[in-house]
PDB file of N, CA and C in Angstrom:
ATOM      1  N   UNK A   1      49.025  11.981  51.892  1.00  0.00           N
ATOM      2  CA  UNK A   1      47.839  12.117  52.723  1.00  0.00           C
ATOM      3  C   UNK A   1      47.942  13.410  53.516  1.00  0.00           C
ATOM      4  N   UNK A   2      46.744  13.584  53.345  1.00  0.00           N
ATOM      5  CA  UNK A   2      46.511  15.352  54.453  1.00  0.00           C
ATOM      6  C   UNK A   2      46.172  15.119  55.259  1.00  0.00           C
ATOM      7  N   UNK A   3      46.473  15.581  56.682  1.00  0.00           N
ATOM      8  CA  UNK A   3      46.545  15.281  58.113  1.00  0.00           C
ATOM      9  C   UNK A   3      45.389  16.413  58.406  1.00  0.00           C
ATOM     10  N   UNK A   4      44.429  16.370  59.568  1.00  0.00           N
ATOM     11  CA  UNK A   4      43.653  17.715  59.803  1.00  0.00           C
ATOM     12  C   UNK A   4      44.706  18.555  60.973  1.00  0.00           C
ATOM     13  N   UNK A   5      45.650  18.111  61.196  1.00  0.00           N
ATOM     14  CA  UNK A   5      46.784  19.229  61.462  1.00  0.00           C
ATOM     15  C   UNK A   5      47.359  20.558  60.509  1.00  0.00           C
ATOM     16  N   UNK A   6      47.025  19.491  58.989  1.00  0.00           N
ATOM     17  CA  UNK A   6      47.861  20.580  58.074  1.00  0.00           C
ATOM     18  C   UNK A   6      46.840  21.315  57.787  1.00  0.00           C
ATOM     19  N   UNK A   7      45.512  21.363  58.095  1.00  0.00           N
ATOM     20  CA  UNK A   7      44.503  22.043  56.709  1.00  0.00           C
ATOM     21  C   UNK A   7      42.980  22.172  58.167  1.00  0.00           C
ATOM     22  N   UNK A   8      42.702  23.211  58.178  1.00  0.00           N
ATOM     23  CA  UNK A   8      41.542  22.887  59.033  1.00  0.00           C
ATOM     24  C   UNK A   8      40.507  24.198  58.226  1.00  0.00           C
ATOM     25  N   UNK A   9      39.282  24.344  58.690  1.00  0.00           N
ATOM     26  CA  UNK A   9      38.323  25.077  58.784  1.00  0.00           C
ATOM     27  C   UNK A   9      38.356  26.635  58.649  1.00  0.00           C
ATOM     28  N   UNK A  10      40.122  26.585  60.130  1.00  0.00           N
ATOM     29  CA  UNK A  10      39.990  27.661  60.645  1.00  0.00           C
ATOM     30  C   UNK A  10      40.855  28.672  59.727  1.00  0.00           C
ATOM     31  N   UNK A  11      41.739  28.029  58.603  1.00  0.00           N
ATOM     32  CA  UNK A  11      42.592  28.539  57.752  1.00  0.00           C
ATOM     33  C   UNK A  11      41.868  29.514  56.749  1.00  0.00           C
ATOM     34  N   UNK A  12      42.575  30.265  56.256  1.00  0.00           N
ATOM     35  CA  UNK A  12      42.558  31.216  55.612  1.00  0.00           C
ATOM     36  C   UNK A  12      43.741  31.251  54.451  1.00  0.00           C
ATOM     37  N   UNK A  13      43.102  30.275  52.729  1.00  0.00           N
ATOM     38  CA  UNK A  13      44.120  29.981  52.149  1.00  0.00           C
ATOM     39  C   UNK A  13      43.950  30.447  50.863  1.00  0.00           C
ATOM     40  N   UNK A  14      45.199  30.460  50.175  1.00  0.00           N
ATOM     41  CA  UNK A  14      45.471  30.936  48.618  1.00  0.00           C
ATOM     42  C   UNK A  14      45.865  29.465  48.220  1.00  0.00           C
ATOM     43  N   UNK A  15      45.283  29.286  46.969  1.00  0.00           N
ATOM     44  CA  UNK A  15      45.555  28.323  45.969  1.00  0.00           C
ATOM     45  C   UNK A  15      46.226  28.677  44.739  1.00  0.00           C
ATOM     46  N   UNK A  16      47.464  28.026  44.426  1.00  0.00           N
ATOM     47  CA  UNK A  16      48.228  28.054  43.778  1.00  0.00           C
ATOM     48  C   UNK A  16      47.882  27.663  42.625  1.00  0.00           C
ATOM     49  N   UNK A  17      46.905  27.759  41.601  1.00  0.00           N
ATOM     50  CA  UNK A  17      46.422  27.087  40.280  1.00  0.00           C
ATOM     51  C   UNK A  17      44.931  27.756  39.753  1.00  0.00           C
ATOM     52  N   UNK A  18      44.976  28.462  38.783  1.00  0.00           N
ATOM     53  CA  UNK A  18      43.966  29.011  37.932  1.00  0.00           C
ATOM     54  C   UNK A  18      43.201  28.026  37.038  1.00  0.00           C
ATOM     55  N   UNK A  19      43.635  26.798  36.970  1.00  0.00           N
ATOM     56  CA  UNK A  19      43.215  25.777  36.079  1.00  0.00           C
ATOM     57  C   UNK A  19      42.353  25.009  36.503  1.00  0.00           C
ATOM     58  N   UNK A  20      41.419  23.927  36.004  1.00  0.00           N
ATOM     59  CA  UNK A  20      40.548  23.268  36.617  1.00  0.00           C
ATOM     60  C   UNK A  20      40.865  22.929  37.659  1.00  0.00           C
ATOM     61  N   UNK A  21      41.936  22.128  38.086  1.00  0.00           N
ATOM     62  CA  UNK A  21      42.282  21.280  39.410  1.00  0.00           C
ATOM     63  C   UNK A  21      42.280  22.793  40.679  1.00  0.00           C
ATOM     64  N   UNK A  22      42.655  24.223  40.209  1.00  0.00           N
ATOM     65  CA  UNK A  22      41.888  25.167  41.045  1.00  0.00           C
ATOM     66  C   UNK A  22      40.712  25.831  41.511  1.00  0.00           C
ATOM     67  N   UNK A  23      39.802  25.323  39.998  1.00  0.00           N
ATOM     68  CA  UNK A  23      38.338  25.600  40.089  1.00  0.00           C
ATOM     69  C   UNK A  23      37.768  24.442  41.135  1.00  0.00           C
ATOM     70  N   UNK A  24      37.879  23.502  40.883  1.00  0.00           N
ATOM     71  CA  UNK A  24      37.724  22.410  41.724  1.00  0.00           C
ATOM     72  C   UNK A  24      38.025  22.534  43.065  1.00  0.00           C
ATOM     73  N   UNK A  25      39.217  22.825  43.687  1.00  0.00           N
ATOM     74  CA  UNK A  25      39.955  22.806  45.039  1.00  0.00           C
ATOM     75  C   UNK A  25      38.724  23.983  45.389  1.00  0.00           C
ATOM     76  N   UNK A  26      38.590  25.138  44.918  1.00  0.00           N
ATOM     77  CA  UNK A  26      37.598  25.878  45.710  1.00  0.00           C
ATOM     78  C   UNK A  26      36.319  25.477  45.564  1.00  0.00           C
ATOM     79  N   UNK A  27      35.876  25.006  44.739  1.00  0.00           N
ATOM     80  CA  UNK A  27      34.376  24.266  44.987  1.00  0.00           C
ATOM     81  C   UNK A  27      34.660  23.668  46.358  1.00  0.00           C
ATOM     82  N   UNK A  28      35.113  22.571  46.536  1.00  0.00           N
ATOM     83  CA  UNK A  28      35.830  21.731  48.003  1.00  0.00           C
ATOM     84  C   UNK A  28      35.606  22.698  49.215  1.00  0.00           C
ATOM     85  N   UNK A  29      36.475  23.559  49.120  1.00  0.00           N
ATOM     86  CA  UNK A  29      36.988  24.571  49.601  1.00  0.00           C
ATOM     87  C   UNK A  29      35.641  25.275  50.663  1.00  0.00           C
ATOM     88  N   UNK A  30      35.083  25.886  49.367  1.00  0.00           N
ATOM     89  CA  UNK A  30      33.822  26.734  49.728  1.00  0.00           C
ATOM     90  C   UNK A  30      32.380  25.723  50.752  1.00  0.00           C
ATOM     91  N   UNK A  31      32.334  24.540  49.689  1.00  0.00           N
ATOM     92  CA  UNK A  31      31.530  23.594  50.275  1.00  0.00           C
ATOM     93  C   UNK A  31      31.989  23.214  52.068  1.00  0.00           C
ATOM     94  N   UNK A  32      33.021  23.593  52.190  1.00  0.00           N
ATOM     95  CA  UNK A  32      33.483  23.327  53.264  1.00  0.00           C
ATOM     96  C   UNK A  32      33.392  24.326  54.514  1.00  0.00           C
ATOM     97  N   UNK A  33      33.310  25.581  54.004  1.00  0.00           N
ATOM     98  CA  UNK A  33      33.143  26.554  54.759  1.00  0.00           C
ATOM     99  C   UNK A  33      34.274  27.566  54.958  1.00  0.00           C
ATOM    100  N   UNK A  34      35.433  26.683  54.083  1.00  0.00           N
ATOM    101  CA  UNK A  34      36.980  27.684  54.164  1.00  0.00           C
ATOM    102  C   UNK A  34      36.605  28.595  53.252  1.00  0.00           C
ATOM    103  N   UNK A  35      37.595  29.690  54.206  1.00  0.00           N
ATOM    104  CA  UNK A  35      38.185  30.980  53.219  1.00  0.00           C
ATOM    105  C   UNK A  35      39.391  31.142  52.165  1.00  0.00           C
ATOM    106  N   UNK A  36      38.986  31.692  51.302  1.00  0.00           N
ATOM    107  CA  UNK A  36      39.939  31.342  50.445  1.00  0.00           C
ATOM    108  C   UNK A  36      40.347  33.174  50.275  1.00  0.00           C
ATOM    109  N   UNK A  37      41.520  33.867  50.098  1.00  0.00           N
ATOM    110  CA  UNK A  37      41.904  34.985  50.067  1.00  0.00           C
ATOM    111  C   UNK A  37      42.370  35.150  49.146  1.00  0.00           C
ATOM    112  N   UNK A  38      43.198  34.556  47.957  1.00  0.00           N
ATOM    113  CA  UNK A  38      43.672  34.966  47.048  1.00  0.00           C
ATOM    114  C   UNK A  38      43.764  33.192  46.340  1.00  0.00           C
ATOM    115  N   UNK A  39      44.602  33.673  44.886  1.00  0.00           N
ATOM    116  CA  UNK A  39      44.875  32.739  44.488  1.00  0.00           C
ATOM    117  C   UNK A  39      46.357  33.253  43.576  1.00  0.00           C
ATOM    118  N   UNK A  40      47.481  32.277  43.103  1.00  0.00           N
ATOM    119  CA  UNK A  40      48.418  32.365  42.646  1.00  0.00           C
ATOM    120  C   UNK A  40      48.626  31.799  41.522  1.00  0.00           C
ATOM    121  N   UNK A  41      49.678  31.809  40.651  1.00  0.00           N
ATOM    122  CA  UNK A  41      49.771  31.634  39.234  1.00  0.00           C
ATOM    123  C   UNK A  41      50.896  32.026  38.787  1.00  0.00           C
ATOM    124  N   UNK A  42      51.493  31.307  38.343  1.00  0.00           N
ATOM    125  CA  UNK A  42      53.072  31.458  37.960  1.00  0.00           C
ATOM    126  C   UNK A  42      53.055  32.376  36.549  1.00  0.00           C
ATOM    127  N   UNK A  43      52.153  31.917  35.726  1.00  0.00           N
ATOM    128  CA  UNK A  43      51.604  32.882  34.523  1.00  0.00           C
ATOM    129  C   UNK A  43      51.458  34.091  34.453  1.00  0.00           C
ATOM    130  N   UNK A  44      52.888  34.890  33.929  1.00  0.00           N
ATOM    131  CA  UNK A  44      52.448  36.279  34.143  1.00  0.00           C
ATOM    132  C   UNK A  44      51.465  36.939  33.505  1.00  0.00           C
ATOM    133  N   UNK A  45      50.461  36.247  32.672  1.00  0.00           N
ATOM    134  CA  UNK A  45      49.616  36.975  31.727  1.00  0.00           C
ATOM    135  C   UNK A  45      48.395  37.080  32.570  1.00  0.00           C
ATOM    136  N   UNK A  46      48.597  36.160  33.926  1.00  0.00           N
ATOM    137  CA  UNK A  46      47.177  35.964  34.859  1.00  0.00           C
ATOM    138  C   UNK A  46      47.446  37.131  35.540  1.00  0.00           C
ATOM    139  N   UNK A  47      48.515  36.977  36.282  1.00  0.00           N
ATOM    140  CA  UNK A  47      48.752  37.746  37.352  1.00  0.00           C
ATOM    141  C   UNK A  47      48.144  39.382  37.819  1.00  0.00           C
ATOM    142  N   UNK A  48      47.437  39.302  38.865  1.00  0.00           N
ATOM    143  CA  UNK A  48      46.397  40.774  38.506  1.00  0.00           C
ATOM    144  C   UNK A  48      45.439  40.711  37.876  1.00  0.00           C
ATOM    145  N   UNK A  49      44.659  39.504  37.167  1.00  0.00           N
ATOM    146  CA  UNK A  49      43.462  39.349  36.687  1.00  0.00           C
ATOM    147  C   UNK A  49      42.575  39.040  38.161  1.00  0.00           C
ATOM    148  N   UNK A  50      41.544  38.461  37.881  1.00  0.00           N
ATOM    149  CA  UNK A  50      40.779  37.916  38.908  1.00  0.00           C
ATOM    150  C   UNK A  50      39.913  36.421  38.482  1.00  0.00           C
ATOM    151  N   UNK A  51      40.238  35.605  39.267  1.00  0.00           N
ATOM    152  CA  UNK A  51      39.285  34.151  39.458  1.00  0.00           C
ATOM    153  C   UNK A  51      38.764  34.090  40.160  1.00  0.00           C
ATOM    154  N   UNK A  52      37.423  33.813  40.066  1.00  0.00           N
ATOM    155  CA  UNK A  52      36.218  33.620  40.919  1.00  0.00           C
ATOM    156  C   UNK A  52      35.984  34.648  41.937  1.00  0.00           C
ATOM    157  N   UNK A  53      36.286  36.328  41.634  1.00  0.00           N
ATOM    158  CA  UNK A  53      36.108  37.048  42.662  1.00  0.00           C
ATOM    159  C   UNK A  53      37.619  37.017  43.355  1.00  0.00           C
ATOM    160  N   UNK A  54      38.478  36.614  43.580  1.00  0.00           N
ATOM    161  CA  UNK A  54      39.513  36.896  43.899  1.00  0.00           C
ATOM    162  C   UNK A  54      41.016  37.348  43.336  1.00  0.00           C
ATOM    163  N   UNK A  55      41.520  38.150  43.636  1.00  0.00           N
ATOM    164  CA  UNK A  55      42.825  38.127  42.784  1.00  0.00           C
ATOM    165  C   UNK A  55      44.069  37.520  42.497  1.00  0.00           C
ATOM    166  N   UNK A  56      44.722  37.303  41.672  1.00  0.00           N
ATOM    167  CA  UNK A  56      46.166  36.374  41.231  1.00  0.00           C
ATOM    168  C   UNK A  56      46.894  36.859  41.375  1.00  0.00           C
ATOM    169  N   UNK A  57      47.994  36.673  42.432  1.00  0.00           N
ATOM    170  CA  UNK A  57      49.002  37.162  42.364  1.00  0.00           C
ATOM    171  C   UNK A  57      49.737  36.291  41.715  1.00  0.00           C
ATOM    172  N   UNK A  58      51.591  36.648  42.017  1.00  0.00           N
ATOM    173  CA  UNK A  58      52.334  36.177  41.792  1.00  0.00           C
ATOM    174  C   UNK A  58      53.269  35.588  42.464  1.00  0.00           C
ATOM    175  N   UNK A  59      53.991  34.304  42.363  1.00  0.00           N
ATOM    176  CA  UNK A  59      54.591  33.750  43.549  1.00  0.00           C
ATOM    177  C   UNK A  59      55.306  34.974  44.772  1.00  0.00           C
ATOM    178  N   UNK A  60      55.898  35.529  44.007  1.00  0.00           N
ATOM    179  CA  UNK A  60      56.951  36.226  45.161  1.00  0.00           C
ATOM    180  C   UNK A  60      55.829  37.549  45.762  1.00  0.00           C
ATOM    181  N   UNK A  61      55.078  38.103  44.846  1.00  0.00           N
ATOM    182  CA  UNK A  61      53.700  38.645  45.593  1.00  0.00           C
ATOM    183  C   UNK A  61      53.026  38.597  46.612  1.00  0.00           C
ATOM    184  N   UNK A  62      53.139  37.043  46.173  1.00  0.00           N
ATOM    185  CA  UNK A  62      52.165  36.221  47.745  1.00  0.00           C
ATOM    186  C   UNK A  62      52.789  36.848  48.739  1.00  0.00           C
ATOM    187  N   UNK A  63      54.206  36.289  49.041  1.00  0.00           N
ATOM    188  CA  UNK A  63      54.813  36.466  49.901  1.00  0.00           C
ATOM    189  C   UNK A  63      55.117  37.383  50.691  1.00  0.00           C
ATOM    190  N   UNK A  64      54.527  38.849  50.273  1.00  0.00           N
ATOM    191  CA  UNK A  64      54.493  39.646  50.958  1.00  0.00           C
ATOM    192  C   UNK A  64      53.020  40.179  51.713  1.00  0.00           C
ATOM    193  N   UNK A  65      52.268  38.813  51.299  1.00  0.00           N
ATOM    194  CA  UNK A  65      50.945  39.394  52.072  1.00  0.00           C
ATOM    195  C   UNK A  65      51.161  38.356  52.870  1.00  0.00           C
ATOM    196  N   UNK A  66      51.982  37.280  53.423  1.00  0.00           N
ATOM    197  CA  UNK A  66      52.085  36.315  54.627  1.00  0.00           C
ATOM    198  C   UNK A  66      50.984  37.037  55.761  1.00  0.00           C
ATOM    199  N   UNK A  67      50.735  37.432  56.002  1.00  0.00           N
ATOM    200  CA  UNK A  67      49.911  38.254  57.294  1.00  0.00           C
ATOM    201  C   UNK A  67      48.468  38.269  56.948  1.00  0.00           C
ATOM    202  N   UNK A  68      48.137  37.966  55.921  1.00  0.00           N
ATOM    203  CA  UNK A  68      46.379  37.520  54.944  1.00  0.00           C
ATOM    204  C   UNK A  68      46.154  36.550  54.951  1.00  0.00           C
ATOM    205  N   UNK A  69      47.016  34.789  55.497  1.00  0.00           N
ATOM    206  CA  UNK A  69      45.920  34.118  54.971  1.00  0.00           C
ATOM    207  C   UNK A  69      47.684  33.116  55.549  1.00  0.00           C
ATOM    208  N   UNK A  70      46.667  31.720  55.771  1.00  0.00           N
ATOM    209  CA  UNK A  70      47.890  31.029  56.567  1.00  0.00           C
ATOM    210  C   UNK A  70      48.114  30.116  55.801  1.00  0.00           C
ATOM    211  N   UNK A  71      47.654  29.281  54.736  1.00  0.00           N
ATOM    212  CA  UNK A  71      48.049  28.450  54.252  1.00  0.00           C
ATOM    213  C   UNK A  71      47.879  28.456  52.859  1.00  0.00           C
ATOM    214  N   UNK A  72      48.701  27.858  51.914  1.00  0.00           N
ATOM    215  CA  UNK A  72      48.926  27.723  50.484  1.00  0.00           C
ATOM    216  C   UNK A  72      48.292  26.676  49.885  1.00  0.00           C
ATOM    217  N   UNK A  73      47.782  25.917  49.175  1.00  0.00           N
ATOM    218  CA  UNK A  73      47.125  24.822  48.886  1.00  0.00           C
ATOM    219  C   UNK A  73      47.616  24.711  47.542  1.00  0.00           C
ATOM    220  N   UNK A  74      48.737  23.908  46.778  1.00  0.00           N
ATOM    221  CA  UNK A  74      48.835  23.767  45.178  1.00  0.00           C
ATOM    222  C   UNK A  74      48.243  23.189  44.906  1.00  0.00           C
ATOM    223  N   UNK A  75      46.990  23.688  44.157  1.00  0.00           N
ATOM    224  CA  UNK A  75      46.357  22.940  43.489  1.00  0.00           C
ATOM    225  C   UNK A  75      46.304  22.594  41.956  1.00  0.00           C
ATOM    226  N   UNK A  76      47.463  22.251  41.431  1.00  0.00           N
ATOM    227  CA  UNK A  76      47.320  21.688  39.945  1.00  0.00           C
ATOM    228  C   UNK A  76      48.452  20.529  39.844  1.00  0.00           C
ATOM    229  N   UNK A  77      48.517  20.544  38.701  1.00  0.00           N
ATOM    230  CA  UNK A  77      49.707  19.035  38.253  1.00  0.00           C
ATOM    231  C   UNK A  77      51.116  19.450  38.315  1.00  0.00           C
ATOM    232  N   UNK A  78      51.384  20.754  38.269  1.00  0.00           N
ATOM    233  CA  UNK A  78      52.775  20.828  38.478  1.00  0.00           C
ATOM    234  C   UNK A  78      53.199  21.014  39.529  1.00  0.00           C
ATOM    235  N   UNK A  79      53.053  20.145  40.321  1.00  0.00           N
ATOM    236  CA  UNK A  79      53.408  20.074  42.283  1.00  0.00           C
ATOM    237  C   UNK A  79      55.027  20.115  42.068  1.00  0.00           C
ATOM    238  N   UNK A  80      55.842  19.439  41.587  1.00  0.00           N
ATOM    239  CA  UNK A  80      57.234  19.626  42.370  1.00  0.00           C
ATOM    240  C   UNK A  80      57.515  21.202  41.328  1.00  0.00           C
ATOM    241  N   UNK A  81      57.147  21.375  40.043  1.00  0.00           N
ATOM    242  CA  UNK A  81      57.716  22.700  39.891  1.00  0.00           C
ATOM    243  C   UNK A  81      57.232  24.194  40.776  1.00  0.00           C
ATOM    244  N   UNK A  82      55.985  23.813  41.371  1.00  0.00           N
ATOM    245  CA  UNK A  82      55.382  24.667  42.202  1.00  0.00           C
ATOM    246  C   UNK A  82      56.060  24.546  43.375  1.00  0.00           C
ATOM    247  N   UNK A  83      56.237  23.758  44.107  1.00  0.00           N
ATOM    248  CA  UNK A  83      57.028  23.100  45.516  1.00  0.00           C
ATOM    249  C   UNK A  83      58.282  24.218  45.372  1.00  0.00           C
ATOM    250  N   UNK A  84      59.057  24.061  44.372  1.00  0.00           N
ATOM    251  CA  UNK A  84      60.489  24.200  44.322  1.00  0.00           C
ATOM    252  C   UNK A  84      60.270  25.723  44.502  1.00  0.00           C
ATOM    253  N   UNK A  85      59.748  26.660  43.281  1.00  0.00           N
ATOM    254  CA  UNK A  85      59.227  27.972  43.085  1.00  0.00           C
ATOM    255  C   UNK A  85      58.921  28.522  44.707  1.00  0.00           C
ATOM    256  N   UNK A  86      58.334  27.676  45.498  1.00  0.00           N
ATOM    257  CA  UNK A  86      57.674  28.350  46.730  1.00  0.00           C
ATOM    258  C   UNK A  86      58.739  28.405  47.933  1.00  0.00           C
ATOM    259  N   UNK A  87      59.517  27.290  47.500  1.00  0.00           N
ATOM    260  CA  UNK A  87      60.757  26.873  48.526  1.00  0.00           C
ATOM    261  C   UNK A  87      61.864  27.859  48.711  1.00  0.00           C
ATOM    262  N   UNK A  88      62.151  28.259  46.863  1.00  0.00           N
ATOM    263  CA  UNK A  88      62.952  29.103  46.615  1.00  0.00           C
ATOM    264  C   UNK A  88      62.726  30.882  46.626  1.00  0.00           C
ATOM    265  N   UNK A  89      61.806  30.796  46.935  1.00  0.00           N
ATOM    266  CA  UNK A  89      61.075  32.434  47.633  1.00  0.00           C
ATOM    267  C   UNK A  89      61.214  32.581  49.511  1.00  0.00           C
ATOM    268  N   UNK A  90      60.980  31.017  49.716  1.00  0.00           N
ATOM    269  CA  UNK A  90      61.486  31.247  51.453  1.00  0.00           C
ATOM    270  C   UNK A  90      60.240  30.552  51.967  1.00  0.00           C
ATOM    271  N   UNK A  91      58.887  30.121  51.103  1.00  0.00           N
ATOM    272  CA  UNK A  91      58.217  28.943  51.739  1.00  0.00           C
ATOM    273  C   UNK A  91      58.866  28.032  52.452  1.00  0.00           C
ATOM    274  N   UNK A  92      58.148  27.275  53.723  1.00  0.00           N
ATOM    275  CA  UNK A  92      58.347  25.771  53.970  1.00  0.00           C
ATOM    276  C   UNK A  92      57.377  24.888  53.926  1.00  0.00           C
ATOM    277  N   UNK A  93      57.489  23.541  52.909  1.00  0.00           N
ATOM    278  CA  UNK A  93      56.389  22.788  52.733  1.00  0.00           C
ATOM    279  C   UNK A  93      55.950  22.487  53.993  1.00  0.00           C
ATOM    280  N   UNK A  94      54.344  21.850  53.837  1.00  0.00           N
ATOM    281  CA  UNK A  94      53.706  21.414  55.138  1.00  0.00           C
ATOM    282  C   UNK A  94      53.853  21.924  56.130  1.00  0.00           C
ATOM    283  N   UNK A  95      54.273  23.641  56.149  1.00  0.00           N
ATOM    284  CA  UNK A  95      54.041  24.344  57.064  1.00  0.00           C
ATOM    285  C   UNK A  95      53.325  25.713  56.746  1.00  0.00           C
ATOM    286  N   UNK A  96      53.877  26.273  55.928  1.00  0.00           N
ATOM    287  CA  UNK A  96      53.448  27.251  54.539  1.00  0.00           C
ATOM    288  C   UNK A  96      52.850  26.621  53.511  1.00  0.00           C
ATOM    289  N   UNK A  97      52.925  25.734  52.896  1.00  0.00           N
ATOM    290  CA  UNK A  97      52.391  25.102  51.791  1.00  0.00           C
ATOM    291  C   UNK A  97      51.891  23.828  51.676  1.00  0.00           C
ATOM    292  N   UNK A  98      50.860  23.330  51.382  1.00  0.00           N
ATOM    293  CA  UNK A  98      50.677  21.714  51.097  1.00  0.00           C
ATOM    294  C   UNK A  98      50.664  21.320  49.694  1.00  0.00           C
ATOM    295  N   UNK A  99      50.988  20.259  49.338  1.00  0.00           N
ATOM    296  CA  UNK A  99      50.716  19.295  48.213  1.00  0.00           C
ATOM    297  C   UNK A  99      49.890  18.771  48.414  1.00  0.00           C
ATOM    298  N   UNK A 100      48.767  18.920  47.458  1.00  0.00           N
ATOM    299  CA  UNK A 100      47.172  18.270  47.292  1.00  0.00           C
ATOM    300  C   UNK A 100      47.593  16.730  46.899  1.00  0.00           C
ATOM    301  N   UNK A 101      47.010  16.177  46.802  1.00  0.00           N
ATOM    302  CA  UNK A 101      46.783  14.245  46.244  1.00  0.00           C
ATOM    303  C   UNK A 101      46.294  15.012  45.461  1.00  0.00           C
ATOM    304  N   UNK A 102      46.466  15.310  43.491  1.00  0.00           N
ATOM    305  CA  UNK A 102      45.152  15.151  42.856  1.00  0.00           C
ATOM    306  C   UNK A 102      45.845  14.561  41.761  1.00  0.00           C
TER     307      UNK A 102
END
């Protein structure tokens, strides 16, 4: 469960997933009124393309724009291999990053 501690309005987030369950999270997203700044993708064949108007980075990429955008949102099915990937760059879950319910 997502707390409105972890996730509010006022955030400014990248989503971790190019795949439906990311097309989706920004429909949500947008309907909601959040900003969304980038998006991520472990896939190096994405990386530097663009979805929906925004660009893909790459995990360790992200990480150097920390100062763009406050929260991470994974949005697809591979949550603990994404979790681990973000952990092991110097993320901290549910502070830097959430795990979606999807």
């Amino acid at each position: 469960m997502i707390s409105d501690k972890e996730i509010s309005t006022e955030d400014i987030f990248v989503l971790y997933g190019t795949e439906s369950s990311g097309l989706y999270m920004s429909e949500i997203l947008n309907q909601l009124g959040c900003k969304i700044y980038a998006y991520v993708d472990s896939s190096e064949s994405k990386q530097g393309d663009v979805f929906l108007g925004k660009t893909i980075y790459s995990p360790k990429g992200i990480y150097n724009l920390k100062n763009n955008y406050t929260k991470i949102l994974i949005a697809s099915s591979a949550q603990q291999e994404i979790s681990e990937i973000l952990t092991n760059i110097g993320f901290k879950k549910r502070i830097d990053y959430i795990i979606l319910p999807i």
